[in-house]
C-alpha atoms as a PDB file:
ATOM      1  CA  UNK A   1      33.985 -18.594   1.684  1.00  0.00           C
ATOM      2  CA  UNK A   2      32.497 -19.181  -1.759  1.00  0.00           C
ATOM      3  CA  UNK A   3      29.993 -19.963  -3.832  1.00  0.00           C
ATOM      4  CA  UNK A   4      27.665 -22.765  -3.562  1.00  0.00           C
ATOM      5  CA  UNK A   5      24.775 -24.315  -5.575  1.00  0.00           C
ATOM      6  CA  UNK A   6      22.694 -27.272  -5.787  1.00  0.00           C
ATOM      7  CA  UNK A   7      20.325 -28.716  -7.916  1.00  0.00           C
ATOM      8  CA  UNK A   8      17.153 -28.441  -6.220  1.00  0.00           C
ATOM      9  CA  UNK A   9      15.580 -32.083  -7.773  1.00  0.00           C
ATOM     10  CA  UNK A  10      18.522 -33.974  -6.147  1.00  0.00           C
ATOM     11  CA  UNK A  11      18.606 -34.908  -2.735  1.00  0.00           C
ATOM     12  CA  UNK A  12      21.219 -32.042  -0.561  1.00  0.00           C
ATOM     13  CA  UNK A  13      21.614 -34.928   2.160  1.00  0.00           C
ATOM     14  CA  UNK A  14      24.098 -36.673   0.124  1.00  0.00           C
ATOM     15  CA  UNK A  15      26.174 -33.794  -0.362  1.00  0.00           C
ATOM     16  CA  UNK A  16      26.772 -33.470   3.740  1.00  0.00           C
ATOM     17  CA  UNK A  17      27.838 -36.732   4.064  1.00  0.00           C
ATOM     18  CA  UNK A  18      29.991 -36.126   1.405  1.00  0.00           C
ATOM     19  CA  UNK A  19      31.481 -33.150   3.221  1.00  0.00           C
ATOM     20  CA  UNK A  20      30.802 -30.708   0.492  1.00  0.00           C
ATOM     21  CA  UNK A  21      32.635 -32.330  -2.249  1.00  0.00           C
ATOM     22  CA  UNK A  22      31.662 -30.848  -5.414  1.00  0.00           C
ATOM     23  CA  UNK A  23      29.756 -33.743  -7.511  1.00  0.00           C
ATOM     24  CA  UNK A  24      27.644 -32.970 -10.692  1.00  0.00           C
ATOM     25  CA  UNK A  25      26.318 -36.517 -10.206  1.00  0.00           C
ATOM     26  CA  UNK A  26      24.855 -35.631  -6.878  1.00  0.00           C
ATOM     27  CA  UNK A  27      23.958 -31.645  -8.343  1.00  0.00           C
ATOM     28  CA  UNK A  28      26.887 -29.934  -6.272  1.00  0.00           C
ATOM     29  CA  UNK A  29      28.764 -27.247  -7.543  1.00  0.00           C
ATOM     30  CA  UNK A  30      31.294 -25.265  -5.515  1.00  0.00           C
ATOM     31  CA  UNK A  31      33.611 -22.531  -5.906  1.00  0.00           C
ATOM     32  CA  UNK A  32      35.325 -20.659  -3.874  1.00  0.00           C
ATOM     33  CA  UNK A  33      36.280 -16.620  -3.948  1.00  0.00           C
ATOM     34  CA  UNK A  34      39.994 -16.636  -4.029  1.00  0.00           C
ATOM     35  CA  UNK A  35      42.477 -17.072  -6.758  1.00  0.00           C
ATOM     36  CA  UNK A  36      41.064 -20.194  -8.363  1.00  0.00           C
ATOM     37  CA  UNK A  37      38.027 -18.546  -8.892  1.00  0.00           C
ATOM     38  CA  UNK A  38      36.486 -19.781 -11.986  1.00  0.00           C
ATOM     39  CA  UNK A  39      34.094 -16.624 -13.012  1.00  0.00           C
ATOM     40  CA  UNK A  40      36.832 -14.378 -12.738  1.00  0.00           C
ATOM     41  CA  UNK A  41      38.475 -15.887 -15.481  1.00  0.00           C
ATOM     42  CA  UNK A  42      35.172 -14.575 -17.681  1.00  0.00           C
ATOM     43  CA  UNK A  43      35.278 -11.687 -16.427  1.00  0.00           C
ATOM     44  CA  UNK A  44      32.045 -12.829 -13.945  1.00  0.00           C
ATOM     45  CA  UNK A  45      31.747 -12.907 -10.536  1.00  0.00           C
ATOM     46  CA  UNK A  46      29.446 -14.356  -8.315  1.00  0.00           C
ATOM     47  CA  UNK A  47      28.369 -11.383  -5.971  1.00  0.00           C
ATOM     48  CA  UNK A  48      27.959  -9.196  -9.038  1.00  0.00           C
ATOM     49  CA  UNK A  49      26.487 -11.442 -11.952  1.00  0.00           C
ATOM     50  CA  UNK A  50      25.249 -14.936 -10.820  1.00  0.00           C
ATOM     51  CA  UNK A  51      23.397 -12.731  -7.538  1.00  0.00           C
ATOM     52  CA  UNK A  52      22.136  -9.915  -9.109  1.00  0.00           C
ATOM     53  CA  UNK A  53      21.937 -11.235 -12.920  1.00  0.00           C
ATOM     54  CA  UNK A  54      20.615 -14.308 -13.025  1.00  0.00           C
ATOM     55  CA  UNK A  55      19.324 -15.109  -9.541  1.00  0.00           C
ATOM     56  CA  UNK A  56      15.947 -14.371  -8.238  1.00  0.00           C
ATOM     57  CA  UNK A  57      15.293 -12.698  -5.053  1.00  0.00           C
ATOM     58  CA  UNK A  58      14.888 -16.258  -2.946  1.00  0.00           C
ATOM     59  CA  UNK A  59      18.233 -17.044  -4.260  1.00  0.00           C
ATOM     60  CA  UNK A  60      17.485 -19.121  -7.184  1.00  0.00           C
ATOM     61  CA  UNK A  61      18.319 -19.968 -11.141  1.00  0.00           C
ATOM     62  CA  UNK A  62      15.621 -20.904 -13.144  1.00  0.00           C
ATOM     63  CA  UNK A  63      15.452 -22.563 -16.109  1.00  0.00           C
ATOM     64  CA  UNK A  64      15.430 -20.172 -18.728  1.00  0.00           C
ATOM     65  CA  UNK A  65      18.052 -18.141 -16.531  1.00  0.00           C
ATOM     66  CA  UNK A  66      20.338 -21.049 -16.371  1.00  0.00           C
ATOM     67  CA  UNK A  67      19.916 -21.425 -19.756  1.00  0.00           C
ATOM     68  CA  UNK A  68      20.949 -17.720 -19.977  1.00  0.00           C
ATOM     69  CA  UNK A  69      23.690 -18.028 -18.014  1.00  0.00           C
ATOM     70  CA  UNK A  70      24.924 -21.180 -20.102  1.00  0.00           C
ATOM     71  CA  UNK A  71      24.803 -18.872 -23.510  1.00  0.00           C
ATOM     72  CA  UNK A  72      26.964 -16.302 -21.428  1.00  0.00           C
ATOM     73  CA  UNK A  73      29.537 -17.939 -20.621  1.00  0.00           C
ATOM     74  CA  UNK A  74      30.130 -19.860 -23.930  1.00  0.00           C
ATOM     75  CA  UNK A  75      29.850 -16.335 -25.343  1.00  0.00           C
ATOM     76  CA  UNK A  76      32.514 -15.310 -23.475  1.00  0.00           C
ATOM     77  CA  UNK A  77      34.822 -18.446 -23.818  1.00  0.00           C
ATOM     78  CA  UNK A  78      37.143 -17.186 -26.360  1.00  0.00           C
ATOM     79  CA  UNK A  79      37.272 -13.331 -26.369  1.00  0.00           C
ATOM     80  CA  UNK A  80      37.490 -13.230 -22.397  1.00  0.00           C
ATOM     81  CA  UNK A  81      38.679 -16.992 -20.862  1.00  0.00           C
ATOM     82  CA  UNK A  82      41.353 -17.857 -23.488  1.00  0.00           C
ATOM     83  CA  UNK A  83      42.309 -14.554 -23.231  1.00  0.00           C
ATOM     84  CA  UNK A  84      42.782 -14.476 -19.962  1.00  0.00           C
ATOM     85  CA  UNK A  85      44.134 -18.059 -19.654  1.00  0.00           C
ATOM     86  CA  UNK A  86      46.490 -17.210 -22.425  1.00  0.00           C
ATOM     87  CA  UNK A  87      47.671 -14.017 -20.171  1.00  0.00           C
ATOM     88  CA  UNK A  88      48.300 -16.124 -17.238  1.00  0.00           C
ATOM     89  CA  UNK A  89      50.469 -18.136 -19.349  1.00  0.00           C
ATOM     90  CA  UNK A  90      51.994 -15.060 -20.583  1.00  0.00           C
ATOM     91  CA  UNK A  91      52.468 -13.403 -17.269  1.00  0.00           C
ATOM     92  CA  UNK A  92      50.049 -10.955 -17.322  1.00  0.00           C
ATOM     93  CA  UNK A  93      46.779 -12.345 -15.931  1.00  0.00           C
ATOM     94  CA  UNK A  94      44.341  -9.614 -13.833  1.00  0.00           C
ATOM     95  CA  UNK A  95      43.645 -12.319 -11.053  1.00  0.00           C
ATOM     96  CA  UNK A  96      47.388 -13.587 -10.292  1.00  0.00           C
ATOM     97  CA  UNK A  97      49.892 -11.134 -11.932  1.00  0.00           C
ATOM     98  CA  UNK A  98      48.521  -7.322 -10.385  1.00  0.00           C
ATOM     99  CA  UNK A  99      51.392  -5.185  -8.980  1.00  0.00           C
ATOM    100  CA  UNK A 100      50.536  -6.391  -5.756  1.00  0.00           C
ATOM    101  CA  UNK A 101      50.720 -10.107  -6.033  1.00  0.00           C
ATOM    102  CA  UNK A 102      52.269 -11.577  -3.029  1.00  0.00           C
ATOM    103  CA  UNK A 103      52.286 -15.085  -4.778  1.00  0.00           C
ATOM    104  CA  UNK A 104      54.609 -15.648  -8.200  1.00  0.00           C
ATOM    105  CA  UNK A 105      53.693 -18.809  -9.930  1.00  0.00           C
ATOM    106  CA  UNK A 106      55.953 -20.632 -11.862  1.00  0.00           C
ATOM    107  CA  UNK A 107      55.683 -21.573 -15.918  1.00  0.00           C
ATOM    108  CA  UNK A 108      54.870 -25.204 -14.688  1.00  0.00           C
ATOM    109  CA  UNK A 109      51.791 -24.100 -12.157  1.00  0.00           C
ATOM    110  CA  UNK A 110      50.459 -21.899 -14.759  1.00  0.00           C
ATOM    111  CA  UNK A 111      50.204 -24.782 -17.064  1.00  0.00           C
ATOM    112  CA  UNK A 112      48.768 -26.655 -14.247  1.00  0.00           C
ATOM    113  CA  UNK A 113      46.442 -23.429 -13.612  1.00  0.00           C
ATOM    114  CA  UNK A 114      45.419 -23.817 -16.947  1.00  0.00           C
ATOM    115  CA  UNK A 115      44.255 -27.243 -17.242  1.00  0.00           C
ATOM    116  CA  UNK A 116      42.095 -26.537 -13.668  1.00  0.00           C
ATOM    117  CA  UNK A 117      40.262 -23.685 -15.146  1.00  0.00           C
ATOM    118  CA  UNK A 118      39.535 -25.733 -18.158  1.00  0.00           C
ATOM    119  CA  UNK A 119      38.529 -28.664 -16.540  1.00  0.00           C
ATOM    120  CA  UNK A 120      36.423 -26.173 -13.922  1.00  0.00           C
ATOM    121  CA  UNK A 121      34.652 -24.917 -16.998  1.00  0.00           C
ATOM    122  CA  UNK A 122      34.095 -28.564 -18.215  1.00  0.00           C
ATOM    123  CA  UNK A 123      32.489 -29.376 -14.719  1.00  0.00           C
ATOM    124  CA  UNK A 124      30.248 -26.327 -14.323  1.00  0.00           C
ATOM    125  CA  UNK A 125      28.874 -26.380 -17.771  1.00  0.00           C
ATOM    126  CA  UNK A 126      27.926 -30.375 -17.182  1.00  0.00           C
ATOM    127  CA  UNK A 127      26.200 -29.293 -13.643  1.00  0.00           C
ATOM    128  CA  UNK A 128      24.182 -26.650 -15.160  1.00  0.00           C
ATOM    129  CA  UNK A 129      23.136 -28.668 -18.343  1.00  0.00           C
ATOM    130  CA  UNK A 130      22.224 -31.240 -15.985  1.00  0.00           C
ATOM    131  CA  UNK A 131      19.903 -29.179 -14.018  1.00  0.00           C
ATOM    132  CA  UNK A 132      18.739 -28.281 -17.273  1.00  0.00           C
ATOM    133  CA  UNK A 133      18.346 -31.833 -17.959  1.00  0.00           C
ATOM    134  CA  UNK A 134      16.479 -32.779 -14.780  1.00  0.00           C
ATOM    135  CA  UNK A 135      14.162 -29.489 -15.497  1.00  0.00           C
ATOM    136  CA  UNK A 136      15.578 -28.050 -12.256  1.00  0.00           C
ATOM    137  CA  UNK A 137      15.830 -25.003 -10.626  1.00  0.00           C
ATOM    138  CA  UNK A 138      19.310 -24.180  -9.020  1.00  0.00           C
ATOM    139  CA  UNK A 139      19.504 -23.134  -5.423  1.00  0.00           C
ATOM    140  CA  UNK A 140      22.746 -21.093  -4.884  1.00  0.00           C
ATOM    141  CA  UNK A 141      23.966 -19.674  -1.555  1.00  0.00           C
ATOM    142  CA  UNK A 142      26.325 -17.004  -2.230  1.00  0.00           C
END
């Protein structure tokens, strides 16, 4: 399970015979809910913010709510994400080091988790400025 959205201006047929690939070039974005969660990392979440936040009833982002959403999560960048990237470095990350983590990553992966959430930031904020771009409205299935 996860998240999914598309740009609505771009043709979705392109994205099944990609399999689902995420592609900002096509207007694909997806993540899913488990540990590589991107949102979590800001503190976000999907279900809670992007659903019942920013989307409208018919399960869309407009323009001035992507925007929004944009100005969110660069406001949160460095008092919540490098925080929390910097605790996962450190051991001590919410999302992979509760008391009841069955997995224990090792000083190399976190590095490696690191880098992914960066460049998973990277891509997200380049899909939603291109919707932005395009003058688009975001479809996302949740």
């Amino acid at each position: 399970m996860g998240c999914d959205m598309w740009i609505s201006k771009l043709p979705r047929k392109q994205q099944y015979a990609r399999g689902f690939k995420p592609s900002v070039n096509l207007g694909y974005w997806r993540d899913s809910y488990n540990k590589s969660n991107l949102l979590w990392q800001f503190g976000m979440s999907y279900w809670a913010d992007i659903n019942n936040v920013y989307c409208s009833r018919s399960g869309r982002l407009s323009l001035k709510r992507t925007q929004h959403l944009l100005d969110e999560l660069e406001m949160r960048r460095k008092p919540i994400f490098e925080k929390n990237l910097q605790a996962l470095l450190d051991h001590k990350n919410r999302v992979w080091d509760d008391k009841d983590a069955r997995e224990i990553l090792s000083d190399e992966d976190r590095v490696k988790w690191v880098a992914r959430y960066r460049s998973d930031y990277r891509e997200f904020r380049r899909f939603l400025k291109r919707a932005l771009a395009l003058k688009s409205s975001i479809i996302c299935s949740l």
